[in-house]
C-alpha atoms as a PDB file:
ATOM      1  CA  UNK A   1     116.141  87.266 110.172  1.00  0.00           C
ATOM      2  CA  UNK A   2     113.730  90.381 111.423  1.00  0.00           C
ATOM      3  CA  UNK A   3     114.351  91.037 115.101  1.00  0.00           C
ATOM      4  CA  UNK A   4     111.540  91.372 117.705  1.00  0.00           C
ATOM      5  CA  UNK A   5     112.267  94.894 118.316  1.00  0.00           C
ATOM      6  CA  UNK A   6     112.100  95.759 114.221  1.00  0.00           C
ATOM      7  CA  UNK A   7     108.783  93.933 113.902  1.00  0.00           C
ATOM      8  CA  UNK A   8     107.243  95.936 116.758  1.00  0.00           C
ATOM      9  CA  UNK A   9     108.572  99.286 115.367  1.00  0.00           C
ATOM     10  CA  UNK A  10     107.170  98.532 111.807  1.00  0.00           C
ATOM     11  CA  UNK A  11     104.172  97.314 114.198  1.00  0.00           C
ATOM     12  CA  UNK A  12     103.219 100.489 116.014  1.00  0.00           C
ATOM     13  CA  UNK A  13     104.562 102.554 112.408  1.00  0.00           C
ATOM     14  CA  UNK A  14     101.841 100.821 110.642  1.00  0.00           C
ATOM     15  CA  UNK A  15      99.169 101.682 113.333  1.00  0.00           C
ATOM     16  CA  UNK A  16     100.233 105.542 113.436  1.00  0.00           C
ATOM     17  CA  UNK A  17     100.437 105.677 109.895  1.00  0.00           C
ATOM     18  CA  UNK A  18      97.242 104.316 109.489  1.00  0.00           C
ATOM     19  CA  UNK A  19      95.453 107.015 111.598  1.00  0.00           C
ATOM     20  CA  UNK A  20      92.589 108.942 109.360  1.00  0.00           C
ATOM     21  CA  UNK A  21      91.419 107.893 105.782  1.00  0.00           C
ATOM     22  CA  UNK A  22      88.675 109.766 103.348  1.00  0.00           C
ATOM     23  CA  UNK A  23      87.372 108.697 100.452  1.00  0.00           C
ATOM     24  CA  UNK A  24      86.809 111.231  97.148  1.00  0.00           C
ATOM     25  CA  UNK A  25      84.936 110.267  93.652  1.00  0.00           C
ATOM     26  CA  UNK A  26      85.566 112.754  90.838  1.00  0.00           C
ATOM     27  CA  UNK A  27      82.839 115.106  90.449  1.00  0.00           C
ATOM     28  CA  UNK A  28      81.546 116.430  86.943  1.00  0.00           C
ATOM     29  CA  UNK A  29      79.896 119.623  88.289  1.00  0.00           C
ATOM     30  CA  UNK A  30      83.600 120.874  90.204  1.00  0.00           C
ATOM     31  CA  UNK A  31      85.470 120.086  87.113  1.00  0.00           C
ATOM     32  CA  UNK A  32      83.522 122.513  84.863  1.00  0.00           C
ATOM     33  CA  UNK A  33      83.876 125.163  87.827  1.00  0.00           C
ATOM     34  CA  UNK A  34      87.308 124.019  88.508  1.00  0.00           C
ATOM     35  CA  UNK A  35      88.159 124.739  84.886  1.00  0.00           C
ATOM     36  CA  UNK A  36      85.981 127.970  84.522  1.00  0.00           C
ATOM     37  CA  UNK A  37      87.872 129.169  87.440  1.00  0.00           C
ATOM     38  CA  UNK A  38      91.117 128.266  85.846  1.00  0.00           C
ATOM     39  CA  UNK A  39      90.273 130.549  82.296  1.00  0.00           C
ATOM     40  CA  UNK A  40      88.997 133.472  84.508  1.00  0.00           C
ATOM     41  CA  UNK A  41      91.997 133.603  86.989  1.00  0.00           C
ATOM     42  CA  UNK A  42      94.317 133.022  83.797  1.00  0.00           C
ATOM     43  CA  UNK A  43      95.815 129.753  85.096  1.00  0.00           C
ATOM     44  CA  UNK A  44      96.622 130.869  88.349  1.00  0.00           C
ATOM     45  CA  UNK A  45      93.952 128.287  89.782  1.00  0.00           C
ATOM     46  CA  UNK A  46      95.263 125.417  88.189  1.00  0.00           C
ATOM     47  CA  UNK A  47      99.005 126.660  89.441  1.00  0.00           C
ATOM     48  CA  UNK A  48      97.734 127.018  92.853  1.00  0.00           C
ATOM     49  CA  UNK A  49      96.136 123.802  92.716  1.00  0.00           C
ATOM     50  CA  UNK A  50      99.242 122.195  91.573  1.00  0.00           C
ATOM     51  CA  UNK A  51     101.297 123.562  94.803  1.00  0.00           C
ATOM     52  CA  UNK A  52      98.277 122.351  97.211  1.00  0.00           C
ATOM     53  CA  UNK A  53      97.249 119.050  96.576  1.00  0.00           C
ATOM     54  CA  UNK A  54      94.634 118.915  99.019  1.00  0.00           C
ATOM     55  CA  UNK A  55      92.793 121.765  97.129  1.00  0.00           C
ATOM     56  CA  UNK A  56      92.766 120.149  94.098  1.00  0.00           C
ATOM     57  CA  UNK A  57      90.806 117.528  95.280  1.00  0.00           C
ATOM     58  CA  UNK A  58      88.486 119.737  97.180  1.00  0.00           C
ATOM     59  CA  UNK A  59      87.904 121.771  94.110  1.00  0.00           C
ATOM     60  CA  UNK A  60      87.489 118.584  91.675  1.00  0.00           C
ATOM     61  CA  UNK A  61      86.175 115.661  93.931  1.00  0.00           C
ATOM     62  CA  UNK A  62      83.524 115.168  96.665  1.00  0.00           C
ATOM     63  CA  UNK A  63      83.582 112.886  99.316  1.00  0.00           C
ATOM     64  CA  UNK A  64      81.944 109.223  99.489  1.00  0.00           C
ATOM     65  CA  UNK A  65      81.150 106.246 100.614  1.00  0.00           C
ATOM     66  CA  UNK A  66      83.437 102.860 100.573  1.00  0.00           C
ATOM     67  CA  UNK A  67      80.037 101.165  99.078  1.00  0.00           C
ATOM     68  CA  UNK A  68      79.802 103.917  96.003  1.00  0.00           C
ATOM     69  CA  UNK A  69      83.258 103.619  95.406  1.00  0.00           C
ATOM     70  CA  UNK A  70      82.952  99.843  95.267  1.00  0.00           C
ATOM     71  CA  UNK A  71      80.161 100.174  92.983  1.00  0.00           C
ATOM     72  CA  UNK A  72      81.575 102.172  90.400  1.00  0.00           C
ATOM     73  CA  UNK A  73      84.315 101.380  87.802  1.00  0.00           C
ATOM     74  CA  UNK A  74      86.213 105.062  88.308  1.00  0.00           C
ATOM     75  CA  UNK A  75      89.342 105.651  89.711  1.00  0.00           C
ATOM     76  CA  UNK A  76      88.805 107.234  93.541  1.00  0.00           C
ATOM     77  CA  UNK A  77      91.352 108.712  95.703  1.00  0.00           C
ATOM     78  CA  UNK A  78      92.021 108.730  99.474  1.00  0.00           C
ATOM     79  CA  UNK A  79      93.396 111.435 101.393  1.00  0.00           C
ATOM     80  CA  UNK A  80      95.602 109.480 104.280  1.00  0.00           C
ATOM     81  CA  UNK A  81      96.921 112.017 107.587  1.00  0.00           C
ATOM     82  CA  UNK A  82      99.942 110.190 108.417  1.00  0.00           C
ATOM     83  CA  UNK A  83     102.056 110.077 111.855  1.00  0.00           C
ATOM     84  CA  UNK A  84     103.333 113.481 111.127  1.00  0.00           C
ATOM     85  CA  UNK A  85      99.537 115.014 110.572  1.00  0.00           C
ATOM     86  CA  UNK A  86     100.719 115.669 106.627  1.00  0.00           C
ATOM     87  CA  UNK A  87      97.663 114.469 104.282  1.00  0.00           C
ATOM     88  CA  UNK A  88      98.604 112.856 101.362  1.00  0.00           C
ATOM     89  CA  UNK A  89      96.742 112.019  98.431  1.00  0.00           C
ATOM     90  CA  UNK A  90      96.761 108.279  97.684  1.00  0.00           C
ATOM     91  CA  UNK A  91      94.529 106.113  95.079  1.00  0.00           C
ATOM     92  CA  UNK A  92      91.794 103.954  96.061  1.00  0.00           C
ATOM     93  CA  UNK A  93      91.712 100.761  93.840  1.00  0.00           C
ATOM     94  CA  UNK A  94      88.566  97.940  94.070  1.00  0.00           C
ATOM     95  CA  UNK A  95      90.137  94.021  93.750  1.00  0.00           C
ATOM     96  CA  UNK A  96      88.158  91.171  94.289  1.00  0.00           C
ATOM     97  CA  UNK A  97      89.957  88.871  96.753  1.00  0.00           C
ATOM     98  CA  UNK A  98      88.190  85.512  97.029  1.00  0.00           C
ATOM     99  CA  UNK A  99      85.186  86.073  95.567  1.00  0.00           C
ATOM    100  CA  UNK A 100      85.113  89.220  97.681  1.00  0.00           C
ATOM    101  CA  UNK A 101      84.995  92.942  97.214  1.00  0.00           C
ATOM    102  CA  UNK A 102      87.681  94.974  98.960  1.00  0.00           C
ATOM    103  CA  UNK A 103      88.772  98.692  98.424  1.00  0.00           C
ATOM    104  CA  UNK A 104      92.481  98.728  98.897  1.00  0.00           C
ATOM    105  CA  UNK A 105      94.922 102.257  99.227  1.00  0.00           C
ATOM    106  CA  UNK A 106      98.514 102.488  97.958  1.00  0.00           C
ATOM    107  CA  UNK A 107     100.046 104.338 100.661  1.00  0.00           C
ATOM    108  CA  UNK A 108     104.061 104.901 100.388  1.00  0.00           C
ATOM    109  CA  UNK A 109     104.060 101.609  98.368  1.00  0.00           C
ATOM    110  CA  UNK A 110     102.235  99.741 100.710  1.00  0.00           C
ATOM    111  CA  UNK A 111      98.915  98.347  99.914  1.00  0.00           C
ATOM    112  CA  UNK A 112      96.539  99.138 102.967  1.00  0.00           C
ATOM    113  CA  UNK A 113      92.450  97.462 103.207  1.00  0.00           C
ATOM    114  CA  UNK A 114      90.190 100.465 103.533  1.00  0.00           C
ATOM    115  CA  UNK A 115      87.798  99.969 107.023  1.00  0.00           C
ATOM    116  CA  UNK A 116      84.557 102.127 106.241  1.00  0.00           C
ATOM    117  CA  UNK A 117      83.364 101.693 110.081  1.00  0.00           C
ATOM    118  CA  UNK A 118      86.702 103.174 111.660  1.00  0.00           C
ATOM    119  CA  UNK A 119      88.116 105.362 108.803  1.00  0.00           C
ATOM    120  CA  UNK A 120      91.420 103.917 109.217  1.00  0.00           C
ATOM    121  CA  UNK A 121      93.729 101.689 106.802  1.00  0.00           C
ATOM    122  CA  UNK A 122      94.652  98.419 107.944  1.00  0.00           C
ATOM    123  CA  UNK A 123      97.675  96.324 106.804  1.00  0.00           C
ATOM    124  CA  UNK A 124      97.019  93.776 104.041  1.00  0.00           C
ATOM    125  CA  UNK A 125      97.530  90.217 105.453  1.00  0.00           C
ATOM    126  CA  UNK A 126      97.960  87.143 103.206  1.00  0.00           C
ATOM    127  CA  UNK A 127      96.248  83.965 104.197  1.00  0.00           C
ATOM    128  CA  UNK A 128      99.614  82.308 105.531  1.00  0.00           C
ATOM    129  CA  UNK A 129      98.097  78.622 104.648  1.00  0.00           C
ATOM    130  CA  UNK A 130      98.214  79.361 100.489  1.00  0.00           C
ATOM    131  CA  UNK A 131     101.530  78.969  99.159  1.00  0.00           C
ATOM    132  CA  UNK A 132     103.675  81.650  97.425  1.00  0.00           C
ATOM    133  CA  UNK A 133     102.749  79.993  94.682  1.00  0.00           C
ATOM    134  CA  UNK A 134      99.420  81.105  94.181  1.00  0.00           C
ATOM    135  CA  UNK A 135      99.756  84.776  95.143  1.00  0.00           C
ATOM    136  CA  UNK A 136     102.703  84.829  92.267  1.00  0.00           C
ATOM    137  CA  UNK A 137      99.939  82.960  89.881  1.00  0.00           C
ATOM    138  CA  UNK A 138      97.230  85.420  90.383  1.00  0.00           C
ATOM    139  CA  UNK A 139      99.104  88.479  90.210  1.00  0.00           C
ATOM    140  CA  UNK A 140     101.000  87.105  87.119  1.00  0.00           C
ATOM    141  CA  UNK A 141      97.809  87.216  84.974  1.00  0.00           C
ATOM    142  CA  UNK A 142      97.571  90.462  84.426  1.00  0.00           C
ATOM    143  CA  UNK A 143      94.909  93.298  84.916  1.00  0.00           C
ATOM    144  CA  UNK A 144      91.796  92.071  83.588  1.00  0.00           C
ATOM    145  CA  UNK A 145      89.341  94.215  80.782  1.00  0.00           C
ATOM    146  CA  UNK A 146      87.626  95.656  83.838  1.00  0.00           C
ATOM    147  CA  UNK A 147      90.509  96.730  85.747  1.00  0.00           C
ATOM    148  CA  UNK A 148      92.619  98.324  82.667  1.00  0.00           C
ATOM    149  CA  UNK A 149      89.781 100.800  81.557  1.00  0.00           C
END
């Protein structure tokens, strides 16, 4: 059994975690001059960008909207500031959840809903009236054609 005092520190965790959220799509044109950069400085680039996360995603993604990323099939990432002001570079995945649309970010193995109008992650919540049951069906099935390419 979870105390009171556990559940309100995983509480207020989840609510500092959850503090500042962009969204990135990859970006054809930074690629090229990411990897033109990367011949001319001999590697160096790409070793930089290996150290500094954050850079690589500046040089090789531009920012967007929850609604483009919804829209298109390719893989998007999130950069998350956590309690401690780190950013870390998560990825943004699309499910449909009842018929509905919802951008969802893996953040230190926990699955967080995207909120466009605040920027911030929120928890994902399971509609306590289904049964186990039916969460363990629908995730048993599998990715579908969509979702493995």
């Amino acid at each position: 059994m979870v105390s009171k005092e556990t559940t309100s520190l995983s509480q207020g965790q989840s609510e500092r975690v959850t503090q500042n959220c962009r969204l990135f799509k990859p970006s054809l044109i930074r690629r090229f001059v990411f990897a033109l950069g990367c011949v001319f400085t001999l590697w160096i680039l790409a070793l930089v960008c290996h150290w500094i996360k954050k850079f690589f995603i500046w040089c090789c993604y531009s920012e967007c909207t929850q609604n483009y990323a919804q829209n298109r099939s390719k893989v998007t990432r999130a950069i998350v500031k956590d309690q401690y002001n780190q950013s870390l570079i998560c990825k943004h995945i699309i499910v449909e959840i009842d018929g509905e649309t919802v951008g969802l970010v893996n953040f230190e193995n926990i699955l967080y809903q995207y909120d466009e109008l605040s920027g911030q992650l929120i928890p994902t919540q399971f509609d306590p009236e289904k049964p186990f049951f039916y969460y363990h069906e629908e995730m048993s099935k599998g990715l579908t054609e969509t979702d493995s390419i």
